[in-house]
PDB file of N, CA and C in Angstrom:
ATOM      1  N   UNK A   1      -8.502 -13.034  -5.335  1.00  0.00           N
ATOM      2  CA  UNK A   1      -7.756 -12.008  -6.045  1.00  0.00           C
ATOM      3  C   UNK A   1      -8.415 -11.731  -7.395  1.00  0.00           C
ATOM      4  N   UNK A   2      -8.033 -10.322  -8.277  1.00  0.00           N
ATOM      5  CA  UNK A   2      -8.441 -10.607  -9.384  1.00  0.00           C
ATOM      6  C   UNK A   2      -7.839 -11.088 -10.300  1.00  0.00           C
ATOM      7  N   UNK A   3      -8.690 -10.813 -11.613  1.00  0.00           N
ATOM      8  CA  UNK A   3      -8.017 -11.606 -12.264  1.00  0.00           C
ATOM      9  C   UNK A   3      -6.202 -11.995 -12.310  1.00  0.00           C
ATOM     10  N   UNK A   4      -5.310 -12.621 -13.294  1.00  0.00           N
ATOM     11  CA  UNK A   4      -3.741 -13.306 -12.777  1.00  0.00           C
ATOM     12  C   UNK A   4      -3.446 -11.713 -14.010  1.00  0.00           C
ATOM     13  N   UNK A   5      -3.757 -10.705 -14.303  1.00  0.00           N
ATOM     14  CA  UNK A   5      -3.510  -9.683 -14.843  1.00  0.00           C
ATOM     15  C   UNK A   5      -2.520  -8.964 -14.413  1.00  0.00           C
ATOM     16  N   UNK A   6      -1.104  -8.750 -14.975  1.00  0.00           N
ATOM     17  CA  UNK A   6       0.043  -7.861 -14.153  1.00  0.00           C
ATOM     18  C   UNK A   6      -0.167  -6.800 -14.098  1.00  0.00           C
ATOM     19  N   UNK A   7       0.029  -6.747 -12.097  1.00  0.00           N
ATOM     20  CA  UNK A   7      -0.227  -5.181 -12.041  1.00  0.00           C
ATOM     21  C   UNK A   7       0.392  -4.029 -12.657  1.00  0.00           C
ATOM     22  N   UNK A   8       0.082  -2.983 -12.473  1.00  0.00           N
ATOM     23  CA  UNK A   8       1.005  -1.791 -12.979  1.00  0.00           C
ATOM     24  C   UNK A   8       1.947  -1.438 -12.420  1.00  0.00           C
ATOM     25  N   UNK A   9       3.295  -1.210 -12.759  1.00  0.00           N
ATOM     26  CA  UNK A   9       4.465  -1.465 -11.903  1.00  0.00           C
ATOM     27  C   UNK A   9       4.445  -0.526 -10.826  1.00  0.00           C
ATOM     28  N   UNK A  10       3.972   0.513 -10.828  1.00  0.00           N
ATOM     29  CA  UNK A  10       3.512   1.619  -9.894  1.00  0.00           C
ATOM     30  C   UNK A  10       3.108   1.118  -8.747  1.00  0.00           C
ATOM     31  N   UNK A  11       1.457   0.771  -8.845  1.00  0.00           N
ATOM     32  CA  UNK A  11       0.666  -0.076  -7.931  1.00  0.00           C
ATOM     33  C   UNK A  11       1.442  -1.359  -7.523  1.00  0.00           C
ATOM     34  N   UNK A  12       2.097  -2.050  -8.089  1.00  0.00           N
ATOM     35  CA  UNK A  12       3.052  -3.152  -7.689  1.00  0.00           C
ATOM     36  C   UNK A  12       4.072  -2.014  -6.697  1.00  0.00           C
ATOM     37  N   UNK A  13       4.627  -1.486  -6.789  1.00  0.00           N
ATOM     38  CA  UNK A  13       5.627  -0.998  -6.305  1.00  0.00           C
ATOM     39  C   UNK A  13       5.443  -0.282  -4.904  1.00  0.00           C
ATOM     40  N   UNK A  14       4.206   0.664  -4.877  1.00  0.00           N
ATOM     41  CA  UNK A  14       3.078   0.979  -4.192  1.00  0.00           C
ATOM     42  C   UNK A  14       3.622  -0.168  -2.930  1.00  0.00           C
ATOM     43  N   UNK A  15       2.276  -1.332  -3.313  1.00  0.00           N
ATOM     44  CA  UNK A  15       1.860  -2.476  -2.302  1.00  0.00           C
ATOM     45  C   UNK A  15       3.160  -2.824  -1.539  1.00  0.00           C
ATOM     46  N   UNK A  16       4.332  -2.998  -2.442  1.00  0.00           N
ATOM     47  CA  UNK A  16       5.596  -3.595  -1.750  1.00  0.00           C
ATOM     48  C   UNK A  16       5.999  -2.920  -0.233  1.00  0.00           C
ATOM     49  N   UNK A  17       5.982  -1.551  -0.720  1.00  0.00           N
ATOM     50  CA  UNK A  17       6.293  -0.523   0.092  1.00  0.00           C
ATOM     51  C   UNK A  17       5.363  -0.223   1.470  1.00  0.00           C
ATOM     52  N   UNK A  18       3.739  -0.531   1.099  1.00  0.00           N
ATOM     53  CA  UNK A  18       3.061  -0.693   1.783  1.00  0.00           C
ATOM     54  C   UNK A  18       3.445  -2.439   2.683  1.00  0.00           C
ATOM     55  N   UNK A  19       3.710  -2.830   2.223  1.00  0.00           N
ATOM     56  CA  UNK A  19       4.055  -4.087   3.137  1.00  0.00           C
ATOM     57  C   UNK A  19       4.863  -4.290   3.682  1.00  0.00           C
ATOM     58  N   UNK A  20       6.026  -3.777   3.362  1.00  0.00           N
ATOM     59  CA  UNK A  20       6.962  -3.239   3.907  1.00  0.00           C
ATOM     60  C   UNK A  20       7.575  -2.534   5.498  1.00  0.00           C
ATOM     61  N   UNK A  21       6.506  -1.646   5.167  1.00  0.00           N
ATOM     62  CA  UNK A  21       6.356  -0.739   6.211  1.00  0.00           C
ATOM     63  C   UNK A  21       5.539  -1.535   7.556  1.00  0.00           C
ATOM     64  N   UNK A  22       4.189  -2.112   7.370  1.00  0.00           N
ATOM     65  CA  UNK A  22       3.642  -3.122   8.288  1.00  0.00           C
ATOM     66  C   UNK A  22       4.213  -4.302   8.598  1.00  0.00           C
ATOM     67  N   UNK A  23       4.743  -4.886   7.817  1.00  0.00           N
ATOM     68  CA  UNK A  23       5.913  -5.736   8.407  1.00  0.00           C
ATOM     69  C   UNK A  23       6.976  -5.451   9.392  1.00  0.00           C
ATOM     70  N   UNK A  24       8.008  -4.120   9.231  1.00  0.00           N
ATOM     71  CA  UNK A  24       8.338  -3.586   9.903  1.00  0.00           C
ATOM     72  C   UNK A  24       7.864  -3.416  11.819  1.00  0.00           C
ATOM     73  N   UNK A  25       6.710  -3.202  11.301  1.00  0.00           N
ATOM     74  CA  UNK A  25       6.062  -2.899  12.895  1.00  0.00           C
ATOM     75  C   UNK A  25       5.169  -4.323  13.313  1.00  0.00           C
ATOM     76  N   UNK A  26       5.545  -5.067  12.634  1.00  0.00           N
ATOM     77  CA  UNK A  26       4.897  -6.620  12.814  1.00  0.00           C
ATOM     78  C   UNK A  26       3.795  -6.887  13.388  1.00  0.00           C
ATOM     79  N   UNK A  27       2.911  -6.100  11.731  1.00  0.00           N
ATOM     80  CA  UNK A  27       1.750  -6.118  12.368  1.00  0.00           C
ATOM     81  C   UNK A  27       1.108  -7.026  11.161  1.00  0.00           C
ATOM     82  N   UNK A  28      -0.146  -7.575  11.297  1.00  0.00           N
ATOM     83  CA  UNK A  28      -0.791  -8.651  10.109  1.00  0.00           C
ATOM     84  C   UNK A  28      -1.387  -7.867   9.448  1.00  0.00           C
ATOM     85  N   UNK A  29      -2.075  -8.737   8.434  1.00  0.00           N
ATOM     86  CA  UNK A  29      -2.992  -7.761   7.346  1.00  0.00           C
ATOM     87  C   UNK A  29      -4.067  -7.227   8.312  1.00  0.00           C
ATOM     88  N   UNK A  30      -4.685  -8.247   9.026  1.00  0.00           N
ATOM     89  CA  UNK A  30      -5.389  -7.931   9.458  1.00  0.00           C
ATOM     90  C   UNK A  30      -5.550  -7.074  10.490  1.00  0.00           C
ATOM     91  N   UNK A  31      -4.566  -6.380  11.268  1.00  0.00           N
ATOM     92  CA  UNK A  31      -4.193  -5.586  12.191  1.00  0.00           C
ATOM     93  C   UNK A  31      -4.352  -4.749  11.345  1.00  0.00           C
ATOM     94  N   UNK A  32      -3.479  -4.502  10.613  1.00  0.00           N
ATOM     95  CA  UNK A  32      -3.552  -2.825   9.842  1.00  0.00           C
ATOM     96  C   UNK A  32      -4.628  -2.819   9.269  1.00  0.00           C
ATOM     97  N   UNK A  33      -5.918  -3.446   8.900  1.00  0.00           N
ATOM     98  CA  UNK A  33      -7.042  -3.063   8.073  1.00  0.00           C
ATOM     99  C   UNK A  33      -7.832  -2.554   9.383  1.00  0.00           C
ATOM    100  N   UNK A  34      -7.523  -3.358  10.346  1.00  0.00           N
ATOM    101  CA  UNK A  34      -8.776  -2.940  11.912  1.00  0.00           C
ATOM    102  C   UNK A  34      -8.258  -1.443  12.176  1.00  0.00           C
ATOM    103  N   UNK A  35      -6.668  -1.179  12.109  1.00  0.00           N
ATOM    104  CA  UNK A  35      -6.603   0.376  12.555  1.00  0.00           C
ATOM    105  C   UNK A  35      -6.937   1.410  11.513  1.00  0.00           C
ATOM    106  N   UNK A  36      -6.781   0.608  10.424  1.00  0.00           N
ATOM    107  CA  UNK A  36      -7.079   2.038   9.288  1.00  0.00           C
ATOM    108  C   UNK A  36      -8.430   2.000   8.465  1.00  0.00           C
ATOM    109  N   UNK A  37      -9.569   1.467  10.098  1.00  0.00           N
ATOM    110  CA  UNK A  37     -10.393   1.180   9.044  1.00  0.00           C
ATOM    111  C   UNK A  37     -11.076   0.602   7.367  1.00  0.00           C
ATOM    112  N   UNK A  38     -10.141  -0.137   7.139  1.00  0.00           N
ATOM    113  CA  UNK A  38     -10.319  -1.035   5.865  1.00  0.00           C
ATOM    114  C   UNK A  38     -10.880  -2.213   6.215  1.00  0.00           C
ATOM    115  N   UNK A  39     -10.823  -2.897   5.135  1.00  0.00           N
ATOM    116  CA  UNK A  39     -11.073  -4.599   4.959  1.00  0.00           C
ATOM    117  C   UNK A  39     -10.051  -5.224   4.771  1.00  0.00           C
ATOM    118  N   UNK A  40      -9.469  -6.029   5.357  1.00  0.00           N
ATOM    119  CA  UNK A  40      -8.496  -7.034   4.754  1.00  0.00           C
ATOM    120  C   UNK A  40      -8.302  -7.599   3.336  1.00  0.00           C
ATOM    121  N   UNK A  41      -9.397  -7.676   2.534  1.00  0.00           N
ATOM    122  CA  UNK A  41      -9.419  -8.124   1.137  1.00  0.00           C
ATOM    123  C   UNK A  41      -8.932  -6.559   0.034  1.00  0.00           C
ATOM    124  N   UNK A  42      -9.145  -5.544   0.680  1.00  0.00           N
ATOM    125  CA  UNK A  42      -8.831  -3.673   0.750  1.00  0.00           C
ATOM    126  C   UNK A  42      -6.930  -3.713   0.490  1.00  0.00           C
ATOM    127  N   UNK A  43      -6.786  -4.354   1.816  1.00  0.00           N
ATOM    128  CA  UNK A  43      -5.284  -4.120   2.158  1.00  0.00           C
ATOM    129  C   UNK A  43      -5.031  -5.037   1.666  1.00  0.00           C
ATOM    130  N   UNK A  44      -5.337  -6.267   1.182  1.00  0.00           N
ATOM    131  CA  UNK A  44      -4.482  -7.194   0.422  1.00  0.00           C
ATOM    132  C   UNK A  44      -4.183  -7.261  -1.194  1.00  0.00           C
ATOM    133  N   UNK A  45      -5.242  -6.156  -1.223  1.00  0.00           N
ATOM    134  CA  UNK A  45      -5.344  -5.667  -2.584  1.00  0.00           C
ATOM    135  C   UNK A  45      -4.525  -4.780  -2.853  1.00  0.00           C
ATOM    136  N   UNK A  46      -4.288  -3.894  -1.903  1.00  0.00           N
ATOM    137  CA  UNK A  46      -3.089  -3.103  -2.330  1.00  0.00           C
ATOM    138  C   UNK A  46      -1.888  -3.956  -1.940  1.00  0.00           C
ATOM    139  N   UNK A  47      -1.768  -4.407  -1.045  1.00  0.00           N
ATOM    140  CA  UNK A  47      -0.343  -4.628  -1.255  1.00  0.00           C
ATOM    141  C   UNK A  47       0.076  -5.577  -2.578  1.00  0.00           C
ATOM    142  N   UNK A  48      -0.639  -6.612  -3.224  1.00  0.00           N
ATOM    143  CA  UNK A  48      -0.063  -6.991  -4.149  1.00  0.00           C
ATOM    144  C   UNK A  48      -0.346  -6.427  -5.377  1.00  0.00           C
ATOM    145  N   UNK A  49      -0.783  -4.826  -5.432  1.00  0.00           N
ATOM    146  CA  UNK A  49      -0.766  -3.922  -6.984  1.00  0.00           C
ATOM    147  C   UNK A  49      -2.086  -4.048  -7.331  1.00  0.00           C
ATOM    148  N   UNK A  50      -2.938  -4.858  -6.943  1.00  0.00           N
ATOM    149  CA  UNK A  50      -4.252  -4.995  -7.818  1.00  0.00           C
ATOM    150  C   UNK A  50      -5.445  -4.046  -7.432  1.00  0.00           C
ATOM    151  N   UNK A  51      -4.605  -2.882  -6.671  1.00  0.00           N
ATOM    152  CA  UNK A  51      -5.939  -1.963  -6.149  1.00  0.00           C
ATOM    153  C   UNK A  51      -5.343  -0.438  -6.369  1.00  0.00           C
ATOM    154  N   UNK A  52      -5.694   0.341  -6.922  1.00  0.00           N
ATOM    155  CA  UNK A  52      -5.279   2.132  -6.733  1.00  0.00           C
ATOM    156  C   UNK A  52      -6.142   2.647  -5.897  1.00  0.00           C
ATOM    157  N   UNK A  53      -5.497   2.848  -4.680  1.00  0.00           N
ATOM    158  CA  UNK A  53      -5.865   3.172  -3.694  1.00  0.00           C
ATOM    159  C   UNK A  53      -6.601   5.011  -3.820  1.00  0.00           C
ATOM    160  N   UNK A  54      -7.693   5.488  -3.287  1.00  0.00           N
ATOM    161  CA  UNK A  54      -7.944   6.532  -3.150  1.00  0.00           C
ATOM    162  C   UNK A  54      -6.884   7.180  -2.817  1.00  0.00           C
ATOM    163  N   UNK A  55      -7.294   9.020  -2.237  1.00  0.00           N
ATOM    164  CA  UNK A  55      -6.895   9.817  -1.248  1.00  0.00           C
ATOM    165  C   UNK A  55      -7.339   9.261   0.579  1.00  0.00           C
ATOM    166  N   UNK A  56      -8.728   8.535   0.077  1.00  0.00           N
ATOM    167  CA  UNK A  56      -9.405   8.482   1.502  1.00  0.00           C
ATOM    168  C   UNK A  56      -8.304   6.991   1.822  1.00  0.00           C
ATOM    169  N   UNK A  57      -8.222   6.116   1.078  1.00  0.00           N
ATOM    170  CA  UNK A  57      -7.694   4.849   1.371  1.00  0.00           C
ATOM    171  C   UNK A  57      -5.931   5.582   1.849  1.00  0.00           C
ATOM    172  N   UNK A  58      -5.360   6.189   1.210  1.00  0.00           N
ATOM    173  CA  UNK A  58      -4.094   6.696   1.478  1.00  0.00           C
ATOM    174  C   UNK A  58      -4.193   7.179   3.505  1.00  0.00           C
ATOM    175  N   UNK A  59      -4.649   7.616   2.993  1.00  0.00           N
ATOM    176  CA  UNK A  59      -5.224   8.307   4.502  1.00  0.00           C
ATOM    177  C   UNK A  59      -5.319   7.510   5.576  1.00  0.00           C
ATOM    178  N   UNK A  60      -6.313   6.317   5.424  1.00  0.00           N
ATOM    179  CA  UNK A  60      -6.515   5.483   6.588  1.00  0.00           C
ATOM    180  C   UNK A  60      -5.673   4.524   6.325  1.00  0.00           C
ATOM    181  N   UNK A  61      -4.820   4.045   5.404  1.00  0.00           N
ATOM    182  CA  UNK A  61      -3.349   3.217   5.440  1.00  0.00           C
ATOM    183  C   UNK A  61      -2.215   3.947   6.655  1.00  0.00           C
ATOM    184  N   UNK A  62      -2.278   5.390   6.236  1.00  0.00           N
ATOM    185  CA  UNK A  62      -1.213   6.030   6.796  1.00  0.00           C
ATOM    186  C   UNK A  62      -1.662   5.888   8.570  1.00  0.00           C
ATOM    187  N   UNK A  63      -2.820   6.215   8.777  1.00  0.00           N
ATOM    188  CA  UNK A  63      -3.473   5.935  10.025  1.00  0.00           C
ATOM    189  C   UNK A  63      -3.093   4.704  10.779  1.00  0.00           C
ATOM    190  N   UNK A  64      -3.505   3.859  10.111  1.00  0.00           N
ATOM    191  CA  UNK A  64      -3.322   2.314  10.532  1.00  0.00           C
ATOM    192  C   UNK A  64      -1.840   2.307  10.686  1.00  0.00           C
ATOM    193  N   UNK A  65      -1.121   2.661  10.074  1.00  0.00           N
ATOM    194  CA  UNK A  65       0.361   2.717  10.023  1.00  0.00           C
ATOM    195  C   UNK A  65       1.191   3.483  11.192  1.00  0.00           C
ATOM    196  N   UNK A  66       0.386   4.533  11.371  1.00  0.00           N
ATOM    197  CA  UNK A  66       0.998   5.875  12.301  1.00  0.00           C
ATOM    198  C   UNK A  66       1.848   6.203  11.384  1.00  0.00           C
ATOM    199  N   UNK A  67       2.051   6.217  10.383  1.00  0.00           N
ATOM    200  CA  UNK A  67       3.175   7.571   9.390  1.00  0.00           C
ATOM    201  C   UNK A  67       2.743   8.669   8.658  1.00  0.00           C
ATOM    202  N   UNK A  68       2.866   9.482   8.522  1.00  0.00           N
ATOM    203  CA  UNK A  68       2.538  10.558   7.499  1.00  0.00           C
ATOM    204  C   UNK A  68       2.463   9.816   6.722  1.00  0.00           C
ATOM    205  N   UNK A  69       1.630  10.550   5.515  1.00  0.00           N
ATOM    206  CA  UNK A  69       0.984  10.272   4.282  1.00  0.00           C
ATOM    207  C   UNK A  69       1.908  10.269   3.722  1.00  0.00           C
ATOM    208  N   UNK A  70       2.624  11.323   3.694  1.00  0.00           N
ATOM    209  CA  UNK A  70       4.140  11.211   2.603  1.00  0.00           C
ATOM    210  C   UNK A  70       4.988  10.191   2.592  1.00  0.00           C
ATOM    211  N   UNK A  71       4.799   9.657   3.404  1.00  0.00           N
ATOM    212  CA  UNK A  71       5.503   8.244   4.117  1.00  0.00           C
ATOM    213  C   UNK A  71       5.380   7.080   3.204  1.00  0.00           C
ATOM    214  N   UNK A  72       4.139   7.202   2.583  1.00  0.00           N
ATOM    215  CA  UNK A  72       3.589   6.142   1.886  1.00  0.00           C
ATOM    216  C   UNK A  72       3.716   6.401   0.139  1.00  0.00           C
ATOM    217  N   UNK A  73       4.225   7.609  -0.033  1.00  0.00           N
ATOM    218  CA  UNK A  73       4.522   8.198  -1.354  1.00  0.00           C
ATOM    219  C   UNK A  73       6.095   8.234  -1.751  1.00  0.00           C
ATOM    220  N   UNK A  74       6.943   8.269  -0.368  1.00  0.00           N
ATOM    221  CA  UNK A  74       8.222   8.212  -0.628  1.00  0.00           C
ATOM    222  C   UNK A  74       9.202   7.346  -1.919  1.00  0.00           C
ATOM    223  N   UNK A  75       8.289   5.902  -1.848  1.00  0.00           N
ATOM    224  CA  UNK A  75       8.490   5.049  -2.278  1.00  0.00           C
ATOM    225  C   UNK A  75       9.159   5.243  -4.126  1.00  0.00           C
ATOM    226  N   UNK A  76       8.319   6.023  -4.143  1.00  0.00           N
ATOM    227  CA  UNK A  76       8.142   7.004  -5.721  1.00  0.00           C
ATOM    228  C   UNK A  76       9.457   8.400  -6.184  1.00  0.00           C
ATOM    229  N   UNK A  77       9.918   8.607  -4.692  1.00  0.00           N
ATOM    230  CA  UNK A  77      11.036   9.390  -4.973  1.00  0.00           C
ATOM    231  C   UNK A  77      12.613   8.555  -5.307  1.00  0.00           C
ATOM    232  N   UNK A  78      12.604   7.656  -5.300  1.00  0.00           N
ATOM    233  CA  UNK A  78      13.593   6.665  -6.015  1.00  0.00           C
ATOM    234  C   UNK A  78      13.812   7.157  -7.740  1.00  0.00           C
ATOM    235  N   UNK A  79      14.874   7.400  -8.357  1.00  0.00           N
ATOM    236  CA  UNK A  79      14.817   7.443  -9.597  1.00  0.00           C
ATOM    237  C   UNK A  79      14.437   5.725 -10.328  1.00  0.00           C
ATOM    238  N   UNK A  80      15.130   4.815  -9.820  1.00  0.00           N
ATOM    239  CA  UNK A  80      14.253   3.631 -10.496  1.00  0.00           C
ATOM    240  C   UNK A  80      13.361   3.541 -10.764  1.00  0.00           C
ATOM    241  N   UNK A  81      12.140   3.688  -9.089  1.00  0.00           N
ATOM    242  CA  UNK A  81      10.766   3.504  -9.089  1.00  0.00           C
ATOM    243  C   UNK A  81       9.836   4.470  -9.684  1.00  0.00           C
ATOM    244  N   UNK A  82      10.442   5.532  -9.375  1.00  0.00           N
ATOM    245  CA  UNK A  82       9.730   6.683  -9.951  1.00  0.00           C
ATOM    246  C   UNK A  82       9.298   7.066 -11.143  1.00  0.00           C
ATOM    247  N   UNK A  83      10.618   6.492 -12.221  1.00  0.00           N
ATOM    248  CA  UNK A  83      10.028   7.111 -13.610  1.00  0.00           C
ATOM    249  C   UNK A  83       9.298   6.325 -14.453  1.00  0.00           C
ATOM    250  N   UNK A  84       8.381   6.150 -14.715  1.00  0.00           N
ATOM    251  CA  UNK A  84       7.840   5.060 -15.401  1.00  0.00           C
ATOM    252  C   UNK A  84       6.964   5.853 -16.401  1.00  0.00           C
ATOM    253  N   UNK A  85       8.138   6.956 -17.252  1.00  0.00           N
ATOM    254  CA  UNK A  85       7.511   7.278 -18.347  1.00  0.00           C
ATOM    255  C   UNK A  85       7.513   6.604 -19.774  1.00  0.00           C
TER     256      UNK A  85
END
């Protein structure tokens, strides 16, 4: 991992949601990195906040996942999660 640096509550919030969702369909890290084309060290990075994922990484998460992209942004329409002005 990198450094013990707290993620940004965003990207923390992000990963949760992303793990979330693959858990759901009980699949491993490593399952969802083989379908969405990633690396496992990729997807483990996002899920615990320490990675801001591209457009292209959004993309092949959602892939690996089978959900729309929006699927993976929802997370952010929460007034809690969302405002972090």
């Amino acid at each position: 991992m990198p450094p013990s640096k707290q993620p940004d509550p965003r990207l923390h919030a992000f990963g949760m949601h992303v793990r979330r969702l693959r858990e759901a369909q009980k699949l491993t890290v490593e399952e969802l990195a083989e379908k969405g084309g990633m690396s496992f060290r990729g997807v483990l990075y996002i899920e615990h906040g320490h990675r801001n994922p591209s457009l292209t990484t959004l993309l092949n998460l959602a892939r690996g996942l089978k959900v729309p992209p929006s699927a993976l942004l929802e997370v952010f329409d929460a007034p809690a999660v969302g405002n972090f002005e």
